[in-house]
Each structure stands twice: as C-alpha cells, then as structure tokens.
N, C-alpha and C. Protein backbone atom coordinates (compact mmCIF):
# COMPACT_ATOMS: atom_id res chain seq x y z
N UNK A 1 -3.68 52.96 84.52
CA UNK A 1 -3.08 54.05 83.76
C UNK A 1 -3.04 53.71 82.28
N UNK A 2 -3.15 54.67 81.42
CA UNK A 2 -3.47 54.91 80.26
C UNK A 2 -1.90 54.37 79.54
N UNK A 3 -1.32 53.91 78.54
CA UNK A 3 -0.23 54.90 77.84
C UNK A 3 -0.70 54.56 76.55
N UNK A 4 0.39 55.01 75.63
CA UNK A 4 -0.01 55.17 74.27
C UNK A 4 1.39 54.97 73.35
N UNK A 5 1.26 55.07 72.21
CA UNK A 5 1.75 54.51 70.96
C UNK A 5 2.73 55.77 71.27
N UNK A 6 3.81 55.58 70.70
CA UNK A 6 5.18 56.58 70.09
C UNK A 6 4.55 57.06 68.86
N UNK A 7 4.83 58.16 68.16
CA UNK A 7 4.84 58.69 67.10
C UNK A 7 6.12 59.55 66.66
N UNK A 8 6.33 59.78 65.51
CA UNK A 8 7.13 59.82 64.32
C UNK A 8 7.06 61.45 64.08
N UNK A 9 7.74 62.55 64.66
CA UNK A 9 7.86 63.64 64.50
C UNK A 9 8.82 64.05 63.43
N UNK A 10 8.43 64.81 62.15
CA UNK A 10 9.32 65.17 61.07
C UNK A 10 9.30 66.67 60.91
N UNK A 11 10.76 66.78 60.80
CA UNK A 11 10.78 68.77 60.75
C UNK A 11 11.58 68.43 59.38
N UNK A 12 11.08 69.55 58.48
CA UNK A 12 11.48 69.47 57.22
C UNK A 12 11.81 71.42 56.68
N UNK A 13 12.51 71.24 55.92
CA UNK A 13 13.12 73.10 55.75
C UNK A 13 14.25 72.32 54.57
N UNK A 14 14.13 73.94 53.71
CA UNK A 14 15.11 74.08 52.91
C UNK A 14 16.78 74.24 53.96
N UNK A 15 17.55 73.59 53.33
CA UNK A 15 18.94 74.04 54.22
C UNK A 15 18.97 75.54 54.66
N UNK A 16 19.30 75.37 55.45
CA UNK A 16 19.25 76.58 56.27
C UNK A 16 18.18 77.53 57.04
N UNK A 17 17.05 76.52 56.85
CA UNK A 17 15.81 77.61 57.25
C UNK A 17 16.16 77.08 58.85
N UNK A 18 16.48 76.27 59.85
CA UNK A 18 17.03 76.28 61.13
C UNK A 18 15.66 74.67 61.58
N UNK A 19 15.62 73.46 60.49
CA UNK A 19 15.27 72.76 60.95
C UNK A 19 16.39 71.90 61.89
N UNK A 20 17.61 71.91 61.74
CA UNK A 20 18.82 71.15 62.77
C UNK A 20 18.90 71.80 63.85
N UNK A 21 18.61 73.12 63.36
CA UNK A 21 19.01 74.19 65.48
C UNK A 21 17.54 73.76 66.04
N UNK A 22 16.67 73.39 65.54
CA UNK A 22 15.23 73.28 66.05
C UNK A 22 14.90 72.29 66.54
N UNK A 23 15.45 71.19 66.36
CA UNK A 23 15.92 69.62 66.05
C UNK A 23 16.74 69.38 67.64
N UNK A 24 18.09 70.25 67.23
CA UNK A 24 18.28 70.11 68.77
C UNK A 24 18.17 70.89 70.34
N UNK A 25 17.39 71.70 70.00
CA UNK A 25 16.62 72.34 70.86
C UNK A 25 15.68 71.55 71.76
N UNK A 26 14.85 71.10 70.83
CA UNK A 26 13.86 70.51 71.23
C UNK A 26 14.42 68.75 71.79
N UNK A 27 15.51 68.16 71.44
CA UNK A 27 16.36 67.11 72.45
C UNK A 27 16.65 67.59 73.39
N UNK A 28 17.39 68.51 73.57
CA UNK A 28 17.78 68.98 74.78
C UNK A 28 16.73 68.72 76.11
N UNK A 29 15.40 69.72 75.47
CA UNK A 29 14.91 69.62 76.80
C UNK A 29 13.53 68.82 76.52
N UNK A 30 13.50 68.11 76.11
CA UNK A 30 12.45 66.75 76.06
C UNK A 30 12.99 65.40 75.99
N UNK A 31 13.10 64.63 76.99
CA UNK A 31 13.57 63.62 77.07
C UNK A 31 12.40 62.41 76.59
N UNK A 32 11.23 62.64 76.39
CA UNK A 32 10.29 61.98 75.58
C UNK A 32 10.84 61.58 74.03
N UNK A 33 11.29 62.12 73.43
CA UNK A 33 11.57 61.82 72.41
C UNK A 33 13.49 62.09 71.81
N UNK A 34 13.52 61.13 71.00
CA UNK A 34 15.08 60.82 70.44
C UNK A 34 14.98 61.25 68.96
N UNK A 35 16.30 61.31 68.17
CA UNK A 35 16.55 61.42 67.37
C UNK A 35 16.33 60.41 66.49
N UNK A 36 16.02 60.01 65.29
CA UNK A 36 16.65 58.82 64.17
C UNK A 36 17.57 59.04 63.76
N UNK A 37 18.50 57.92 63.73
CA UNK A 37 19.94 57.80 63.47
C UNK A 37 19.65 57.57 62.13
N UNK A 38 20.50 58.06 60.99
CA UNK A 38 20.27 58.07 59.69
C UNK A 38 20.91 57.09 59.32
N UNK A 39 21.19 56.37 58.20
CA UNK A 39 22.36 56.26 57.52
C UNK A 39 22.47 57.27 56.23
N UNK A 40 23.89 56.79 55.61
CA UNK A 40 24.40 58.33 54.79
C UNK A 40 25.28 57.70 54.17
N UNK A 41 25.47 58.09 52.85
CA UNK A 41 27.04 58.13 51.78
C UNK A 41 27.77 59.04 52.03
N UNK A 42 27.25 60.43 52.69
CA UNK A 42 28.31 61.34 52.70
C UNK A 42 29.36 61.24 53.28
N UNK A 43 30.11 61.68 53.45
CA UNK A 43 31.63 62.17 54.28
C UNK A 43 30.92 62.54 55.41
N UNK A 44 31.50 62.15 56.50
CA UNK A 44 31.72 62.24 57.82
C UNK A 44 31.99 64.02 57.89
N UNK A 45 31.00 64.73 58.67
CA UNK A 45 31.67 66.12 59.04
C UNK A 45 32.78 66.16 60.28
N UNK A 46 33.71 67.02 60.50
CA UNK A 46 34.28 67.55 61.84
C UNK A 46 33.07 67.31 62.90
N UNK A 47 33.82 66.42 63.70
CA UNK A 47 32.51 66.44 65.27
C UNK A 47 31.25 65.37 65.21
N UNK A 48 31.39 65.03 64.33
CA UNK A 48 30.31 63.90 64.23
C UNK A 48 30.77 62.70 64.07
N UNK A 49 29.40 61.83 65.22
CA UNK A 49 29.99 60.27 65.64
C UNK A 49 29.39 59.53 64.93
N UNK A 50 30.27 58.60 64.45
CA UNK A 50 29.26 57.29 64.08
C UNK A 50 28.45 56.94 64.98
N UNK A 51 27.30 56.71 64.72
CA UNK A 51 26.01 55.88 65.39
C UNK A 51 25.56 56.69 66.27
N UNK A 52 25.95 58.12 66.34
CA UNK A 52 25.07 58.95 67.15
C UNK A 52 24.54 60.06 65.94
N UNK A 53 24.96 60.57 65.23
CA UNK A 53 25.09 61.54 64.10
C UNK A 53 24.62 60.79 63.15
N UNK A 54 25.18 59.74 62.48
CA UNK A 54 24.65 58.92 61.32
C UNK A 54 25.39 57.48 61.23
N UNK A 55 25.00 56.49 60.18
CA UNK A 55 25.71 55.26 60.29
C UNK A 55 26.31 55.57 59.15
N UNK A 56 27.77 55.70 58.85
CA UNK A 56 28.21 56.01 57.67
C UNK A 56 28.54 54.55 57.44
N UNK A 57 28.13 54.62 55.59
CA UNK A 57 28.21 53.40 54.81
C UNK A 57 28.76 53.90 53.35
N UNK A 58 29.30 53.00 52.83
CA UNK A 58 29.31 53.05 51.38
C UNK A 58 28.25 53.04 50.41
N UNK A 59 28.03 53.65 49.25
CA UNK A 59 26.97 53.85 48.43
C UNK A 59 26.52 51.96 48.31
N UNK A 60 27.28 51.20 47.93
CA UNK A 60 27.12 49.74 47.25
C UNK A 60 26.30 49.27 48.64
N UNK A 61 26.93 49.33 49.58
CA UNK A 61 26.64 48.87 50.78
C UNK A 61 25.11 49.15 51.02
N UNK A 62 24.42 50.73 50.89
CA UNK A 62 23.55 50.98 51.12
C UNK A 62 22.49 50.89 50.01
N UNK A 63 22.91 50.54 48.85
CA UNK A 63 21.92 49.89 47.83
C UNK A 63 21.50 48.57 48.21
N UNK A 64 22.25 48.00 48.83
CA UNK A 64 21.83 46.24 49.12
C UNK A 64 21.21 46.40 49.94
N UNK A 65 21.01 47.55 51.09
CA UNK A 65 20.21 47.49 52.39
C UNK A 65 18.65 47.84 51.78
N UNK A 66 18.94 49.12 50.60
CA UNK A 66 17.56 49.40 49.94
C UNK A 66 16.69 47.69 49.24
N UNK A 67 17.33 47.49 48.72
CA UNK A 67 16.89 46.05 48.22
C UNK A 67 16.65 45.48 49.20
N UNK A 68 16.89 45.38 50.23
CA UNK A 68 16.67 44.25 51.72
C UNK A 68 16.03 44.71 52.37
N UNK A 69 14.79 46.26 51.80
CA UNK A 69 13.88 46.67 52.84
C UNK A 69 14.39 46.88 54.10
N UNK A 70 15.57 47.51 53.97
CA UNK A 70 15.94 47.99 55.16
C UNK A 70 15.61 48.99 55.90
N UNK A 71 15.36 50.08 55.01
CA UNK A 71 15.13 51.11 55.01
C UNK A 71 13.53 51.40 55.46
N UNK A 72 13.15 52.79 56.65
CA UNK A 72 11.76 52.97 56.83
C UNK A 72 11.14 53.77 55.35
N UNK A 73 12.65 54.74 55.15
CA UNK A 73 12.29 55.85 53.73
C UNK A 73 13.79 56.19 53.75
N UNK A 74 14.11 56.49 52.26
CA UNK A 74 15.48 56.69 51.94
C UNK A 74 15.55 57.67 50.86
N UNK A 75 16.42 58.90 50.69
CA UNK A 75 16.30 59.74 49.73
C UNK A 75 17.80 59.86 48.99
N UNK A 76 17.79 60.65 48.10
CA UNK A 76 19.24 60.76 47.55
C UNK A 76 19.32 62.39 47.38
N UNK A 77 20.36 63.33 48.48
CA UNK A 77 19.79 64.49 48.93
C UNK A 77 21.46 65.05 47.94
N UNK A 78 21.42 65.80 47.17
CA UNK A 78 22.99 66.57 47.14
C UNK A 78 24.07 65.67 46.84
N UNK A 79 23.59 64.77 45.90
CA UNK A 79 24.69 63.36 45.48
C UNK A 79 24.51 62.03 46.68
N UNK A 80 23.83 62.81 48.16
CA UNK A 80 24.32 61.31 48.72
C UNK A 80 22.96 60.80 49.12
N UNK A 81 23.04 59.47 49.67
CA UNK A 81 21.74 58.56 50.16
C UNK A 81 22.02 58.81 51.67
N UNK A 82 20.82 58.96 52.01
CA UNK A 82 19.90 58.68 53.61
C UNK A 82 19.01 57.81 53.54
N UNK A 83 18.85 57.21 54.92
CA UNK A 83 18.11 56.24 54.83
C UNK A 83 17.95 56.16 56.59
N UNK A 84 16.27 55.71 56.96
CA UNK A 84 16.02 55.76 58.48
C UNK A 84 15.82 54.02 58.19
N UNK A 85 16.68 53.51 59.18
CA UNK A 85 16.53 52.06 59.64
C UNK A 85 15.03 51.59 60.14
N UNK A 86 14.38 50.93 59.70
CA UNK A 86 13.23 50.78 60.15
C UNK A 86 12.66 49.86 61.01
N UNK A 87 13.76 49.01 62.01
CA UNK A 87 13.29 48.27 62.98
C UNK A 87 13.52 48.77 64.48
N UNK A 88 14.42 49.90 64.23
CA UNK A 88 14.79 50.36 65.51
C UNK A 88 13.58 51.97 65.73
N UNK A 89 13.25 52.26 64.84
CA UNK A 89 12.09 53.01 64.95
C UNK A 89 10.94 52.43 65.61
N UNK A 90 10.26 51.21 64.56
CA UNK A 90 9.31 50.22 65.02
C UNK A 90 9.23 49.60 66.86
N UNK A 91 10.31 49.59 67.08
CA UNK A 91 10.83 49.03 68.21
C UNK A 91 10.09 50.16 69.27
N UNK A 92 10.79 51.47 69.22
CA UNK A 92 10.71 52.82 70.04
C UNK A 92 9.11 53.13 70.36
N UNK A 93 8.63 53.00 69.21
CA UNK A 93 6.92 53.65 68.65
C UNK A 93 6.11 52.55 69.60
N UNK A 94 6.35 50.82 69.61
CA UNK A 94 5.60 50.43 70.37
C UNK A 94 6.00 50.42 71.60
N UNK A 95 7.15 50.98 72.44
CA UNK A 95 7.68 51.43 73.67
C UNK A 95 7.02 52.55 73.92
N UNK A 96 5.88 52.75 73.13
CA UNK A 96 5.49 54.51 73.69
C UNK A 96 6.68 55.86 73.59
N UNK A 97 7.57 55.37 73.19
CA UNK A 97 8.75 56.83 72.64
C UNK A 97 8.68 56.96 71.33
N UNK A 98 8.48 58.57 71.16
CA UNK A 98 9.00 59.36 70.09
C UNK A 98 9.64 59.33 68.90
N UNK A 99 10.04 59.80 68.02
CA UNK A 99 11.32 60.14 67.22
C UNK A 99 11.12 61.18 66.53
N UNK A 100 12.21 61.32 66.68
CA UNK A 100 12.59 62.76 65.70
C UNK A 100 13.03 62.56 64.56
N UNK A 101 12.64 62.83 63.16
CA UNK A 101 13.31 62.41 62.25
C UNK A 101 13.72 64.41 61.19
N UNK A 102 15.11 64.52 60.85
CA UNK A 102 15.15 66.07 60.13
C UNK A 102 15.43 65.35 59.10
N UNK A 103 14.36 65.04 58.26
CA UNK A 103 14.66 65.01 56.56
C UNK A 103 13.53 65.65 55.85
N UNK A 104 14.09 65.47 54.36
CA UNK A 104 13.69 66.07 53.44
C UNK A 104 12.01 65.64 53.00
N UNK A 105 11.38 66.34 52.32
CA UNK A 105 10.15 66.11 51.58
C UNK A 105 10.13 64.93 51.16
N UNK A 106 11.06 64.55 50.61
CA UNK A 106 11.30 63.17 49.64
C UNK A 106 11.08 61.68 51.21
N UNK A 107 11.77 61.58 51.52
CA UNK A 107 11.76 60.96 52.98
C UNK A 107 10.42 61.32 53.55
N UNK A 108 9.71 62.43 53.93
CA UNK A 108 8.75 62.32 54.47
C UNK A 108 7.18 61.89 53.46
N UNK A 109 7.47 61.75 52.47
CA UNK A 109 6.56 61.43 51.49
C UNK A 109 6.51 59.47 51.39
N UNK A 110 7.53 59.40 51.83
CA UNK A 110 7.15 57.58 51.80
C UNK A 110 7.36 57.63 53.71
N UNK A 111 7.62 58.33 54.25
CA UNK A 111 6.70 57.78 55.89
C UNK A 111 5.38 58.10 55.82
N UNK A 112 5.15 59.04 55.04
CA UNK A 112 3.50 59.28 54.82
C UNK A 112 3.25 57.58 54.38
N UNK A 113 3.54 57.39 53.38
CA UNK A 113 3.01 56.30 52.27
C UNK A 113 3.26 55.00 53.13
N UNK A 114 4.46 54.95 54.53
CA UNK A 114 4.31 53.60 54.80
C UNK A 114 3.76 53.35 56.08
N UNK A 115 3.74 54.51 57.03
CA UNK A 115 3.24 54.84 58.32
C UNK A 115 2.69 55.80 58.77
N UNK A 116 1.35 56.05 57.70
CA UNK A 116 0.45 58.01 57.93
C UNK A 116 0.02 57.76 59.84
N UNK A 117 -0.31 56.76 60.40
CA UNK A 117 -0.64 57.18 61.06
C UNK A 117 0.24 57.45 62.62
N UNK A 118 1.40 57.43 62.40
CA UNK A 118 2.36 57.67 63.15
C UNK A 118 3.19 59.28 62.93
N UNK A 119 2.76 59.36 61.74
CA UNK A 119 3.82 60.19 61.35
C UNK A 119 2.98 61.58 62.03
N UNK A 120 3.82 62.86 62.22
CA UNK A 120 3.53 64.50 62.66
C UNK A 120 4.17 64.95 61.83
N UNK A 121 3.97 66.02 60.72
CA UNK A 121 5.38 66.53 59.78
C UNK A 121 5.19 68.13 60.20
N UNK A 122 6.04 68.67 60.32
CA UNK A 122 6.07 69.93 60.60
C UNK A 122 7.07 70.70 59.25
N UNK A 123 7.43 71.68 58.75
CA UNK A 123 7.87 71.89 57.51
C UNK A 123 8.12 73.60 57.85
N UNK A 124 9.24 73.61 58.13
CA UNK A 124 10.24 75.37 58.19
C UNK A 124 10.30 75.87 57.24
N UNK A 125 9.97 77.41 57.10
CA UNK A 125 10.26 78.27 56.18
C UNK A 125 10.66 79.27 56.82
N UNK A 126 12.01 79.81 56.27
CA UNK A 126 12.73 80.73 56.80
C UNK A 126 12.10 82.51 56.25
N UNK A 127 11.97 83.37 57.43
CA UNK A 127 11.36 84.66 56.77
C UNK A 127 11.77 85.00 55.59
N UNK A 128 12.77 85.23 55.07
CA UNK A 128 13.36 85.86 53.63
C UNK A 128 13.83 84.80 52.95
N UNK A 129 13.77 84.73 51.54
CA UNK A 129 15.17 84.31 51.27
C UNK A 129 16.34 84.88 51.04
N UNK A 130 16.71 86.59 51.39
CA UNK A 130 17.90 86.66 52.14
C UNK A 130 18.29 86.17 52.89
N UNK A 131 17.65 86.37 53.81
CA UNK A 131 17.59 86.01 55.27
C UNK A 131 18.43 84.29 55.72
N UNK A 132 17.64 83.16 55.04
CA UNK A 132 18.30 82.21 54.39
C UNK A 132 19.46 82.17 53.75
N UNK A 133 20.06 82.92 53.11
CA UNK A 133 20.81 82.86 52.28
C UNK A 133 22.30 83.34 53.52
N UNK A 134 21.62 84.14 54.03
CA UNK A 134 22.76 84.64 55.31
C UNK A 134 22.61 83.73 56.32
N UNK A 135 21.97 82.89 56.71
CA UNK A 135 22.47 81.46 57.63
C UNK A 135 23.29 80.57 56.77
N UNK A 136 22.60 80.57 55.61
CA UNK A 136 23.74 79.53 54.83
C UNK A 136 25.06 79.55 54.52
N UNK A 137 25.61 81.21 54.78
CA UNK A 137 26.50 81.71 54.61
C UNK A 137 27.22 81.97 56.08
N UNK A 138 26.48 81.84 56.96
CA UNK A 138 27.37 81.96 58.32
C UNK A 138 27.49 80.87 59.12
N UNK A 139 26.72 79.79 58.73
CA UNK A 139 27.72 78.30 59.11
C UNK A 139 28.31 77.73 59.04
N UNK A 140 28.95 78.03 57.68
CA UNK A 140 30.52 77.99 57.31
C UNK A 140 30.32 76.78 56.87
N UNK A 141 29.83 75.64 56.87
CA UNK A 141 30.07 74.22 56.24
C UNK A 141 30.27 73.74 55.12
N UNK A 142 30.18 74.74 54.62
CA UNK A 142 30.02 74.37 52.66
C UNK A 142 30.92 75.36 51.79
N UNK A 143 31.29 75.19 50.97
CA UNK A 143 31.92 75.98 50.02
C UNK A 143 30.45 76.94 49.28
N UNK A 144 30.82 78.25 48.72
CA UNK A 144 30.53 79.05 48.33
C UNK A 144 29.58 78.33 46.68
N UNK A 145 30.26 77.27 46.42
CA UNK A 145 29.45 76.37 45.23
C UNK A 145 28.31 75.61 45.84
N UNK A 146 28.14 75.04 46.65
CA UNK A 146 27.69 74.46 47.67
C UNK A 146 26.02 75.21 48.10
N UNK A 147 26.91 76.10 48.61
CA UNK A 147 25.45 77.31 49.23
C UNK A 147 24.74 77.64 47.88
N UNK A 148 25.26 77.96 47.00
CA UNK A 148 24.73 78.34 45.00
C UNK A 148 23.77 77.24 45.50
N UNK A 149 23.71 75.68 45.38
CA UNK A 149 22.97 74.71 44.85
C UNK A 149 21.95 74.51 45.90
N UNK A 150 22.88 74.88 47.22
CA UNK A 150 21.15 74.94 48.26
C UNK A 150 20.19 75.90 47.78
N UNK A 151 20.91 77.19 47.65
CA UNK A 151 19.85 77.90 47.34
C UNK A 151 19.42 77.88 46.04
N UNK A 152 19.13 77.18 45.04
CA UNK A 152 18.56 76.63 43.59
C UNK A 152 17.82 76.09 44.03
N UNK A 153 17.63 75.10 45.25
CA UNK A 153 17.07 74.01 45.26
C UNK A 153 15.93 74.49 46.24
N UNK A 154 16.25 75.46 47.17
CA UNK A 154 15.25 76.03 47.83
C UNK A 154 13.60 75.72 47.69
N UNK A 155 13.34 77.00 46.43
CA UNK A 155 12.28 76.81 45.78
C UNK A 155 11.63 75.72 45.86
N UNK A 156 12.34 74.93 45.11
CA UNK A 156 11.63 73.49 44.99
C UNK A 156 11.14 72.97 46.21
N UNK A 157 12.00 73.24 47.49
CA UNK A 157 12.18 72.18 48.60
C UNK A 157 10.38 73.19 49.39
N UNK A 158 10.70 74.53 48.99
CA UNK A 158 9.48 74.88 49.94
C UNK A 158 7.86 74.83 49.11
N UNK A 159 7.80 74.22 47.83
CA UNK A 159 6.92 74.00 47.05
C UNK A 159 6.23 72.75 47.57
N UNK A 160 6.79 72.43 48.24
CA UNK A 160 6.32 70.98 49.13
C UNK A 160 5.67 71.04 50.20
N UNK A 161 5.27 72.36 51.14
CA UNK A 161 4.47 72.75 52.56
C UNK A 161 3.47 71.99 52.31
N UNK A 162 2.34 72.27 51.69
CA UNK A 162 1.49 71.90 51.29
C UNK A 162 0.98 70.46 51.96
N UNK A 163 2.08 69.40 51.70
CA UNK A 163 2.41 68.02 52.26
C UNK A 163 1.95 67.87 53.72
N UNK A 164 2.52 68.57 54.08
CA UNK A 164 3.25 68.79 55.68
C UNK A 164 1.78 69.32 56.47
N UNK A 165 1.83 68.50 58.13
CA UNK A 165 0.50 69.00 58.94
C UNK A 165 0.47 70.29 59.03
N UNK A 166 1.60 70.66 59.64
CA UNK A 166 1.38 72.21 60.24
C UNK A 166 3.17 73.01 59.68
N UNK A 167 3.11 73.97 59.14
CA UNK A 167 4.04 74.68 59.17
C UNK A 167 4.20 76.06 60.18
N UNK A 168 5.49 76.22 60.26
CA UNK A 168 6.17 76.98 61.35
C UNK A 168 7.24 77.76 60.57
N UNK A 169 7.23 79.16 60.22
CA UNK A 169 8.19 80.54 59.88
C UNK A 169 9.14 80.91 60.57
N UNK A 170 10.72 80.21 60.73
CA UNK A 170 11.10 80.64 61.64
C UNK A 170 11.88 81.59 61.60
N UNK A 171 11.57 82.41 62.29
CA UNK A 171 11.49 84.16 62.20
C UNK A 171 12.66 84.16 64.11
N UNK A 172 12.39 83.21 64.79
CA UNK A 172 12.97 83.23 66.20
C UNK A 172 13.06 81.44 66.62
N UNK A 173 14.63 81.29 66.91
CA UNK A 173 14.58 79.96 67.31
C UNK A 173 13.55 80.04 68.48
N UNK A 174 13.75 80.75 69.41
CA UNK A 174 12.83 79.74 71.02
C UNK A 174 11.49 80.10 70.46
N UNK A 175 10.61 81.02 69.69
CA UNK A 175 9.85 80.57 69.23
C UNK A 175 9.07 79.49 68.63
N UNK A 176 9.91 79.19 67.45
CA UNK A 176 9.67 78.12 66.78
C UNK A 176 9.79 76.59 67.45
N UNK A 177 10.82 76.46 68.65
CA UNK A 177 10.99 75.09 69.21
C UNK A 177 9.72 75.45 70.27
N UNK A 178 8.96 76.89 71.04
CA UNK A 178 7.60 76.78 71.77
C UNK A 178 6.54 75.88 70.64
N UNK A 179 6.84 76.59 69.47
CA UNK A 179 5.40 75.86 68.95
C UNK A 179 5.61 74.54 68.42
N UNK A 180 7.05 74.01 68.08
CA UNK A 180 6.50 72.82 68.06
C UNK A 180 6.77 71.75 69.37
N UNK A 181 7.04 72.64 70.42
CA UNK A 181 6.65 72.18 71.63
C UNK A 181 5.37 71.69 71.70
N UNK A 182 4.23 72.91 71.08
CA UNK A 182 2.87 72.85 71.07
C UNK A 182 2.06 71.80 70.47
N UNK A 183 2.73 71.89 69.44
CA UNK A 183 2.03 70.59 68.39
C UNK A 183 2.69 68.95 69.08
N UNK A 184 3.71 69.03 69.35
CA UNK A 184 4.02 67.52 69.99
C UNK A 184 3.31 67.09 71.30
N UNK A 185 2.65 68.12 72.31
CA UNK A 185 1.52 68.18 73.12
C UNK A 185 0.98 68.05 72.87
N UNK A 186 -0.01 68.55 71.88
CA UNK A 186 -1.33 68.04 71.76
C UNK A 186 -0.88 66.80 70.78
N UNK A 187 -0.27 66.45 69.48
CA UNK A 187 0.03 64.91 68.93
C UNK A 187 -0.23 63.84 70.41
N UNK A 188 0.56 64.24 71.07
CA UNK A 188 0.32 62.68 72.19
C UNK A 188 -0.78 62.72 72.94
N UNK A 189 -2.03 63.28 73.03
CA UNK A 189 -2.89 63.23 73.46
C UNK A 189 -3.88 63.09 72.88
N UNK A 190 -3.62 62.59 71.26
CA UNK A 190 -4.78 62.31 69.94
C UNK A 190 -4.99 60.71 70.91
N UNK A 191 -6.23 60.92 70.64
CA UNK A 191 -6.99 59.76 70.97
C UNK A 191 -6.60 58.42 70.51
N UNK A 192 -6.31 58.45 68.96
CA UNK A 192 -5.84 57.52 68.31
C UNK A 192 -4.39 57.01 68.72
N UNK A 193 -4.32 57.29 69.47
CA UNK A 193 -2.50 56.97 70.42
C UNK A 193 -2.92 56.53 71.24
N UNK A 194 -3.40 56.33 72.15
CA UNK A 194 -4.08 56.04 73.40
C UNK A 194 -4.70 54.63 73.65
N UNK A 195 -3.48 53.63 74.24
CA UNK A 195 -3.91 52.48 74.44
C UNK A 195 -4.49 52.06 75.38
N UNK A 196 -5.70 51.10 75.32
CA UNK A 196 -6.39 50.82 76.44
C UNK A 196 -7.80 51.86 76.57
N UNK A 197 -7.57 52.58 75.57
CA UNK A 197 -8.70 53.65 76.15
C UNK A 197 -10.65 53.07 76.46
N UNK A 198 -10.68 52.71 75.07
CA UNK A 198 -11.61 51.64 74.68
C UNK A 198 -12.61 51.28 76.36
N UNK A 199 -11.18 50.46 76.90
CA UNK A 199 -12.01 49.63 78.36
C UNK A 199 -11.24 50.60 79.14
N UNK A 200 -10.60 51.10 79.02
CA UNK A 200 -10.87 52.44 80.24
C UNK A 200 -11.98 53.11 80.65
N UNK A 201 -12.59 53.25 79.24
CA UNK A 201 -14.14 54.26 79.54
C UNK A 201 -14.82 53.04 79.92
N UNK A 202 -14.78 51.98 79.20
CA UNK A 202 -15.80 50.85 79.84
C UNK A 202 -15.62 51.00 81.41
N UNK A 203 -14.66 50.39 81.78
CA UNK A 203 -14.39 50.25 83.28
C UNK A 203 -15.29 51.57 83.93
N UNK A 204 -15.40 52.97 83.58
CA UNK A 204 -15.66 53.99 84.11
C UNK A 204 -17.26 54.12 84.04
N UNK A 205 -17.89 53.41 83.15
CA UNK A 205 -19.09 53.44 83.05
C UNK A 205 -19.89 52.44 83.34
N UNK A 206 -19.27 51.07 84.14
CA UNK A 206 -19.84 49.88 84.48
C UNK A 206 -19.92 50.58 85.60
C-alpha cells in the first residue's frame, strides 16, 4: 500500500468573508485533517481554550520565539502577533496528516517561501461588500470601531487572490466547504505526495 506526505491546507478571506465557518465545517466532517494551533498576543475571546483555539502568550515572550525560529510563519494582524509553531506541523505532514491553517496573506506568503511544496492556499471572497459588511456586523465580536478597520483593510486583504491556488466566492456555506472538499481530494492524490510510488510501478512492471 501506497501512503503519502501530509500537506498544508490554507483558507485565507478578508474578516468576515466566512473563512472560520468554512474552517470548521470542513473539521467536523473530515477527520483527515486538523487544525494549526496558533499562537497570539491577543486577548483570549469568551469560549476559547488555550491550546485548542490558540497558545496565548505575551508580545516579549513571542518576539524571543520569533528570534528562536520558532515560528513556521508569523504575522502582526490588527495590533497582535500570530504565529504557527513549526515542529508540530513538521511532525503531522510526515505522519501523512493534514493541516488546516486560517490565516492571513501575510502568513501564507512565507509558507509559500518556506514550504511551496506542501502548502494548498485557497483564498475567500465574499459576494458583496455589503454583504460582508453585514456578517461583520452580525457576529457581534467587535465594536462598531473595529468592523470600520476590517472593512478599510478589506481591499487590501482581497488584492492578494492572485497569490492563492484556487479561489472560492462564498455566496453559500455548504457550497463553499463542497468545493474545497474538492480541491483537498484531488491535493492528496498529486503524485508528488505519494510515497513509494517510484517502486510501486517498478514492482508492477517487473
């Protein structure tokens, strides 16, 4: 029997275009692949665990980890730092499992730069930017100043597709988690994942 390499799945969207509802959609019912646990400066939200949600750290704390190559890719999103641990990824990928990683352009631009050939980036754009603007406004998480600076930053964040393998409009959650149902199907069946293949075909043709 065949198996193959883990790869590095990235969904990327301006806040609110529904890369987190898409994110956990697609955990739910694929047990092939996990989340990356982040680390973060921010504040802890209502409902979220340490070390399942994120590793909350102090800013000082997480500058020394940047200096100590700790980090796979680390961004500074809305005042605070993220950062994907990069041995517990490494670990997963040669176990043949998955990851899910929901960050920004910035983050997926140095997994490009340190691991292109692991990485899948997928990149959400929400139908309107009304449309956007009314999810951002009915999840309640942010103050009314808050939603202002997501949506400033929008623009910028969707000027970045371009980057990204395949983009997805999401116009319908179970849509959007079918297709990138679709694309994570065919990703694990790229040849270039596929260990052993080499003397597999040998074996088949002796």
């Amino acid at each position: 029997m065949l198996s193959r390499r883990g790869l590095m799945l990235v969904l990327s969207s301006p806040s609110g275009a529904g890369k987190t509802s898409i994110s956990r959609e697609l955990l739910e019912i694929d047990d092939d692949i996990k989340l990356s646990v982040s680390a973060t400066t921010r504040k802890r939200r209502p409902g979220e665990v340490e070390g399942k949600d994120y590793y909350f750290i102090d800013e000082t704390s997480f500058k020394l980890k940047i200096n100590q190559n700790y980090f796979l890719e680390y961004a500074e999103v809305f005042g605070n730092f993220y950062g994907t641990p990069a041995e517990k990824v490494a670990d997963r990928l040669e176990q043949g499992r998955d990851v899910l990683f929901d960050i920004d352009w910035q983050g997926t631009q140095q997994l490009k730069a340190n691991a292109r050939d692991d990485l899948v980036s997928i990149f959400i754009l929400p139908p309107s930017i009304a449309e956007l603007e009314r999810r951002l406004h009915t999840r309640a998480q942010d103050s009314a100043d808050v939603v202002a600076a997501r949506m400033a930053k929008a623009s910028d964040e969707m000027s970045h597709y371009p980057e990204y393998d395949y983009v997805i409009i999401n116009h319908d959650l179970e849509n959007s988690v079918k297709a990138v149902r679709q694309i994570l199907a065919a990703e694990r069946l790229k040849r270039e994942r596929l260990i052993g293949l080499t003397d597999f075909v040998k074996r088949l043709r002796s």
